[in-house]
C-alpha atoms as a PDB file:
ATOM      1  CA  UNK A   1     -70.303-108.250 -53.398  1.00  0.00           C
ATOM      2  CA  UNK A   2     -72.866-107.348 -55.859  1.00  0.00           C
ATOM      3  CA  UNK A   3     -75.244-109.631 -54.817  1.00  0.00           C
ATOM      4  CA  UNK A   4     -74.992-108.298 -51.313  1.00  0.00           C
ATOM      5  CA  UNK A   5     -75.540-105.408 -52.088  1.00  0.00           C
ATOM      6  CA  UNK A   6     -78.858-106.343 -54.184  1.00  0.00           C
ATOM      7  CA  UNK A   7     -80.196-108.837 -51.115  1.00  0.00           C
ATOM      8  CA  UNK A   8     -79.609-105.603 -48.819  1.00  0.00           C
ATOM      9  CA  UNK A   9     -81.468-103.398 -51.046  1.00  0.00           C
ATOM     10  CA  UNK A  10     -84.035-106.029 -51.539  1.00  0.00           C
ATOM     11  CA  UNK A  11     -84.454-106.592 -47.615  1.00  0.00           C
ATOM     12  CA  UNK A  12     -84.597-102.574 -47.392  1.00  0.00           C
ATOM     13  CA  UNK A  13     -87.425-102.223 -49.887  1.00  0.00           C
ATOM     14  CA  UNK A  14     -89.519-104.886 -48.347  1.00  0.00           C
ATOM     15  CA  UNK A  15     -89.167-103.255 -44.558  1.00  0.00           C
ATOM     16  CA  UNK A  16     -90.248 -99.808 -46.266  1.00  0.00           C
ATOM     17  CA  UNK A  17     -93.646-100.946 -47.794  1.00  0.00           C
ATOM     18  CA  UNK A  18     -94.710-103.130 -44.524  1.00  0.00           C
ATOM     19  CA  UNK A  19     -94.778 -99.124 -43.292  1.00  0.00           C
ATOM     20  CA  UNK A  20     -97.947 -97.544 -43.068  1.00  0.00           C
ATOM     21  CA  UNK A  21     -99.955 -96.249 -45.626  1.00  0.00           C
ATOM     22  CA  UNK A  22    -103.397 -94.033 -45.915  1.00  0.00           C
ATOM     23  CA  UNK A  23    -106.252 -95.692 -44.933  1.00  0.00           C
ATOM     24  CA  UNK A  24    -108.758 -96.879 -47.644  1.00  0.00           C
ATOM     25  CA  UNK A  25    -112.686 -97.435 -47.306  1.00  0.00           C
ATOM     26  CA  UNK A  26    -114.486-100.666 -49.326  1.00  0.00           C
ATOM     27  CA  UNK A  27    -117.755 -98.454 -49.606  1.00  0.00           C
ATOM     28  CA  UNK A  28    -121.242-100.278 -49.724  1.00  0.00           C
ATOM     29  CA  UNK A  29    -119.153-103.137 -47.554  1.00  0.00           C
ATOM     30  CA  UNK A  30    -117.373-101.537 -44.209  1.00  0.00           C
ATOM     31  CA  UNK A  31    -119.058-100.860 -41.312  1.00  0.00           C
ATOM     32  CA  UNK A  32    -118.622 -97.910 -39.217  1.00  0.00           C
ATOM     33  CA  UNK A  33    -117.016 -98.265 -36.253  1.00  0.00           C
ATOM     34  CA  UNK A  34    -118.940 -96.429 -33.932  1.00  0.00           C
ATOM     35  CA  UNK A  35    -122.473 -96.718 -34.882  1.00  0.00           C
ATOM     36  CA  UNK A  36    -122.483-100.117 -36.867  1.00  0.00           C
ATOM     37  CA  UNK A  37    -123.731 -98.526 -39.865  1.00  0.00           C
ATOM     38  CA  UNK A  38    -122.762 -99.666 -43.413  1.00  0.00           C
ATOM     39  CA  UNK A  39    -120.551 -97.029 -44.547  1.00  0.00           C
ATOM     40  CA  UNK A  40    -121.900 -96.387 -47.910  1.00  0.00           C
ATOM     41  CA  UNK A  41    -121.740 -92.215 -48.584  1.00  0.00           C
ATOM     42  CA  UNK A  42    -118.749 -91.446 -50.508  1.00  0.00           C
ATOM     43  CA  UNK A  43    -118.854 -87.543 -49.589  1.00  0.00           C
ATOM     44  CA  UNK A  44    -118.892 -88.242 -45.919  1.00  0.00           C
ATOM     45  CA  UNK A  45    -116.765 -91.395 -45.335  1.00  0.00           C
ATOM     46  CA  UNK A  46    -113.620 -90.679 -42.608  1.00  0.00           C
ATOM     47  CA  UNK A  47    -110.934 -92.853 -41.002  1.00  0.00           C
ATOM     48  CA  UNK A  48    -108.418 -93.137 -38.691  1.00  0.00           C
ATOM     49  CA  UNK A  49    -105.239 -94.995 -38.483  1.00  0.00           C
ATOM     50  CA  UNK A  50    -103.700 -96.009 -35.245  1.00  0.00           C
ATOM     51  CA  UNK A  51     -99.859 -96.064 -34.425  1.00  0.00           C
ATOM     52  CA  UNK A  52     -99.834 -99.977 -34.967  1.00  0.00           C
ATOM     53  CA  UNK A  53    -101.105 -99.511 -38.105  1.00  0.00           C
ATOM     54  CA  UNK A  54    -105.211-100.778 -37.440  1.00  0.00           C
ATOM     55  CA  UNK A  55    -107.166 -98.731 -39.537  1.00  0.00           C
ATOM     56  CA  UNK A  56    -111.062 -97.996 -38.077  1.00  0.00           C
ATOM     57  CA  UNK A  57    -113.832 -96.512 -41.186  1.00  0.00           C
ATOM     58  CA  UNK A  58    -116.502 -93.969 -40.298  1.00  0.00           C
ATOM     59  CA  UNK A  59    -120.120 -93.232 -41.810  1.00  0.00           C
ATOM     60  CA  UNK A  60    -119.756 -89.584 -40.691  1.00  0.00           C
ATOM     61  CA  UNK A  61    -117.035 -87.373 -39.609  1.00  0.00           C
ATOM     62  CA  UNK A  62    -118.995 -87.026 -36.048  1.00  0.00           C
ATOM     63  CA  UNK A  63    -119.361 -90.738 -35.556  1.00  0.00           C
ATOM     64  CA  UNK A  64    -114.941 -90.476 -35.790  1.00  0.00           C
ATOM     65  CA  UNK A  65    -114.655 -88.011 -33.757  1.00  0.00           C
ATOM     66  CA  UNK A  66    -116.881 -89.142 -31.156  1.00  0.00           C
ATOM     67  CA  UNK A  67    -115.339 -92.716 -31.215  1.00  0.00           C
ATOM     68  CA  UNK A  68    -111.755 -91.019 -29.948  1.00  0.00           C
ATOM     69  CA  UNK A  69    -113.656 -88.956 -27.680  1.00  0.00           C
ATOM     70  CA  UNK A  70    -115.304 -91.748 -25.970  1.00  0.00           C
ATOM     71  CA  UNK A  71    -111.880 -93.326 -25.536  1.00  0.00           C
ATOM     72  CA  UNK A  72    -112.402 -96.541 -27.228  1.00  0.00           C
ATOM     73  CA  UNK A  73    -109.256 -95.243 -29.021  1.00  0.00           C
ATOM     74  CA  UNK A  74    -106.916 -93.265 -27.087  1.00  0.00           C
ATOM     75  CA  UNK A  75    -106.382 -89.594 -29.086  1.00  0.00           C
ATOM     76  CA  UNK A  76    -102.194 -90.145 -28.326  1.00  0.00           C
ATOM     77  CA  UNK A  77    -102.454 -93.331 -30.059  1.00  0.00           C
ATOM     78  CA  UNK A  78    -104.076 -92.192 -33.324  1.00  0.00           C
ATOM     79  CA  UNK A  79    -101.454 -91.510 -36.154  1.00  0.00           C
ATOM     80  CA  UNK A  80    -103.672 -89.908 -38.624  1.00  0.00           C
ATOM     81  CA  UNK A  81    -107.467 -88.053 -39.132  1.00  0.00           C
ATOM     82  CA  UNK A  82    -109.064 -88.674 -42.740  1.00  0.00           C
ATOM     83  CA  UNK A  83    -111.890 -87.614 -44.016  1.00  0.00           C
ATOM     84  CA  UNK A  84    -113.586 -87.923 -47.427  1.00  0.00           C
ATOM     85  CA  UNK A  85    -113.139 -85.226 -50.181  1.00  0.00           C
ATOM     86  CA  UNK A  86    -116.656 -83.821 -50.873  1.00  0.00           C
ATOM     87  CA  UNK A  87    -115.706 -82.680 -54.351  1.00  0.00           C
ATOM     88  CA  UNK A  88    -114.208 -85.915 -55.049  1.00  0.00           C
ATOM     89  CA  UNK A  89    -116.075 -88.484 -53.516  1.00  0.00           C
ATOM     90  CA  UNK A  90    -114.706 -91.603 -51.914  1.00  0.00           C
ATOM     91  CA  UNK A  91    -110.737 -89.588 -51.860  1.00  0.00           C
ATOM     92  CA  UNK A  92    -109.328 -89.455 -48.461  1.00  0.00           C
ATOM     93  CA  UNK A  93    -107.694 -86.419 -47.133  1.00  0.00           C
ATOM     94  CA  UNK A  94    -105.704 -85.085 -44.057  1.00  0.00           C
ATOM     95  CA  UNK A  95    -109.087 -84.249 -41.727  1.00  0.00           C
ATOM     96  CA  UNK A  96    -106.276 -81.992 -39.673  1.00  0.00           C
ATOM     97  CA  UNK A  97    -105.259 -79.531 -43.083  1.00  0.00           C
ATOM     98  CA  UNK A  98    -108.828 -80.185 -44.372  1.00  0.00           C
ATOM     99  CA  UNK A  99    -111.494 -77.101 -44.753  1.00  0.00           C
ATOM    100  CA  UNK A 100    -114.802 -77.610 -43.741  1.00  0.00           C
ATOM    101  CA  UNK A 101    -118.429 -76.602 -44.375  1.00  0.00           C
ATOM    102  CA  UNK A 102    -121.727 -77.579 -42.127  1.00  0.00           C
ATOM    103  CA  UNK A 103    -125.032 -76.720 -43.049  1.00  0.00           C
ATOM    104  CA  UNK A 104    -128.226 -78.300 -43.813  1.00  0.00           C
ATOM    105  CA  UNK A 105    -127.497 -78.884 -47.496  1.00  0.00           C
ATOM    106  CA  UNK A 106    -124.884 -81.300 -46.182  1.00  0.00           C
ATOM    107  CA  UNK A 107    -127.411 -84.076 -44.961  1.00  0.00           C
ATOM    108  CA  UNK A 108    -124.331 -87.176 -43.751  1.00  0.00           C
ATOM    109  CA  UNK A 109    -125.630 -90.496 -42.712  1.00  0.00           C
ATOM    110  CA  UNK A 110    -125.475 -89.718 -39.020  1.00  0.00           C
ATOM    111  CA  UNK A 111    -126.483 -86.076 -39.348  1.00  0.00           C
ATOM    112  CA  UNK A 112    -122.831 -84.723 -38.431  1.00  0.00           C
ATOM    113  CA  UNK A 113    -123.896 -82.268 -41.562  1.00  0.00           C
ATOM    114  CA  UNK A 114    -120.068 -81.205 -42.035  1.00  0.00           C
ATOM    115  CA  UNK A 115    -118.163 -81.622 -45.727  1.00  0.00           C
ATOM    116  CA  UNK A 116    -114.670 -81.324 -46.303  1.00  0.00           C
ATOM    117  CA  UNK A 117    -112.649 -79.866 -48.970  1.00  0.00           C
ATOM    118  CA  UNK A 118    -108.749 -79.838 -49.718  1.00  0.00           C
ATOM    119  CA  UNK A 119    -108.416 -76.016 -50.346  1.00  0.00           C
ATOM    120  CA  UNK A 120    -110.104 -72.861 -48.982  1.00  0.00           C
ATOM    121  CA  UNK A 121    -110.851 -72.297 -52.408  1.00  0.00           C
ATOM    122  CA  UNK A 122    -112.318 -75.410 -52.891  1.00  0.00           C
ATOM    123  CA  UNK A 123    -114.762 -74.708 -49.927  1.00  0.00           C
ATOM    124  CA  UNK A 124    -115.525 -71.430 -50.965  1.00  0.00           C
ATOM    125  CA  UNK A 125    -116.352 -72.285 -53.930  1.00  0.00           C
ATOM    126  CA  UNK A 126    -119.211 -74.350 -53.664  1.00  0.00           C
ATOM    127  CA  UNK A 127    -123.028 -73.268 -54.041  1.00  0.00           C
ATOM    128  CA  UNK A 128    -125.233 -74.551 -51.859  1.00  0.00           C
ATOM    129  CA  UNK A 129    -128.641 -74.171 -51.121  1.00  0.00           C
ATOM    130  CA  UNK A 130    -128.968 -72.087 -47.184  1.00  0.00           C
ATOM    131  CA  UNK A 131    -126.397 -70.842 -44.838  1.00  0.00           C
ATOM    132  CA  UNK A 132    -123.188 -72.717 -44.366  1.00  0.00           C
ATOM    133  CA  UNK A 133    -120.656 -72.044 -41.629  1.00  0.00           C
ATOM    134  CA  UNK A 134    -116.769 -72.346 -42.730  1.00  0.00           C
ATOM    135  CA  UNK A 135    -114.981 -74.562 -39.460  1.00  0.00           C
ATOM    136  CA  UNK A 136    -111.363 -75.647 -39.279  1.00  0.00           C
ATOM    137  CA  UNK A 137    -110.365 -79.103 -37.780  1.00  0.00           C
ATOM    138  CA  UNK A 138    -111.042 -77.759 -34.044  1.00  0.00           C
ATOM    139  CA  UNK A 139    -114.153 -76.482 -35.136  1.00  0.00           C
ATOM    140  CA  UNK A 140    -115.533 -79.631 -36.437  1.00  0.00           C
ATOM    141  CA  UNK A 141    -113.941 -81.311 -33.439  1.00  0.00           C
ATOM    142  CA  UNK A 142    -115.969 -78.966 -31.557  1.00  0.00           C
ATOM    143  CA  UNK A 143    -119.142 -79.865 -33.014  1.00  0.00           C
ATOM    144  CA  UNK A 144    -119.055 -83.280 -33.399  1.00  0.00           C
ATOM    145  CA  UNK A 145    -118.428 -83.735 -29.630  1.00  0.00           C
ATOM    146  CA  UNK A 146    -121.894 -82.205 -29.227  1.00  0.00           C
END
């Protein structure tokens, strides 16, 4: 009975970590998958992660967004939107609850010039050199379809 009980619990375990988990980015060694780019910039790295689990890296947050938009990924079949931390570079973070700056002092490999940030205070707390514009996830959307 025991050892039922055990192989059940085993068998239960290993089904629940074969479920997905965040993306992850080998920087200086993935290329993007939109522009071919090496992905390199910690501060401006992004992902997705499909329903069937594939997993696709970005140099920029515009190169992700334009990658869904040109339908080489359906939008209904992506499960989640990362994008890099810029105050902790290389740590992913929900793109859709993320705050955003763009701006010239945000220079990202593809020119998408857009950082995220965990908290409104986060964002708001950074000091950067010329004017910044605060965007939310349909902002950023917005511009990066540009």
């Amino acid at each position: 009975m025991m050892r039922s009980l055990f192989l059940s619990l085993l068998i239960v375990v290993g089904f629940m970590s074969c479920g997905q988990s965040g993306p992850s980015i080998e920087f200086g060694k993935a290329e993007c998958a939109h522009c071919r780019m090496n992905v390199v910039d910690r501060q401006y790295g992004a992902a997705i992660t499909t329903q069937k689990g594939r997993q696709y890296v970005f140099d920029d947050i515009s190169c992700m967004v334009q990658f869904v938009q040109a339908g080489t990924v359906a939008e209904a079949q992506v499960s989640g939107w990362y994008v890099c931390d810029h105050t902790k570079p290389g740590t992913l973070i929900d793109a859709t609850t993320a705050f955003f700056l763009t701006g010239a002092a945000f220079r990202s490999p593809m020119r998408g010039d857009m950082a995220a940030f965990p908290t409104a205070e986060a964002r708001d707390g950074v000091k950067v050199q010329g004017t910044t514009e605060p965007l939310d996830w349909n902002g950023v959307r917005a511009r990066a379809a540009k």
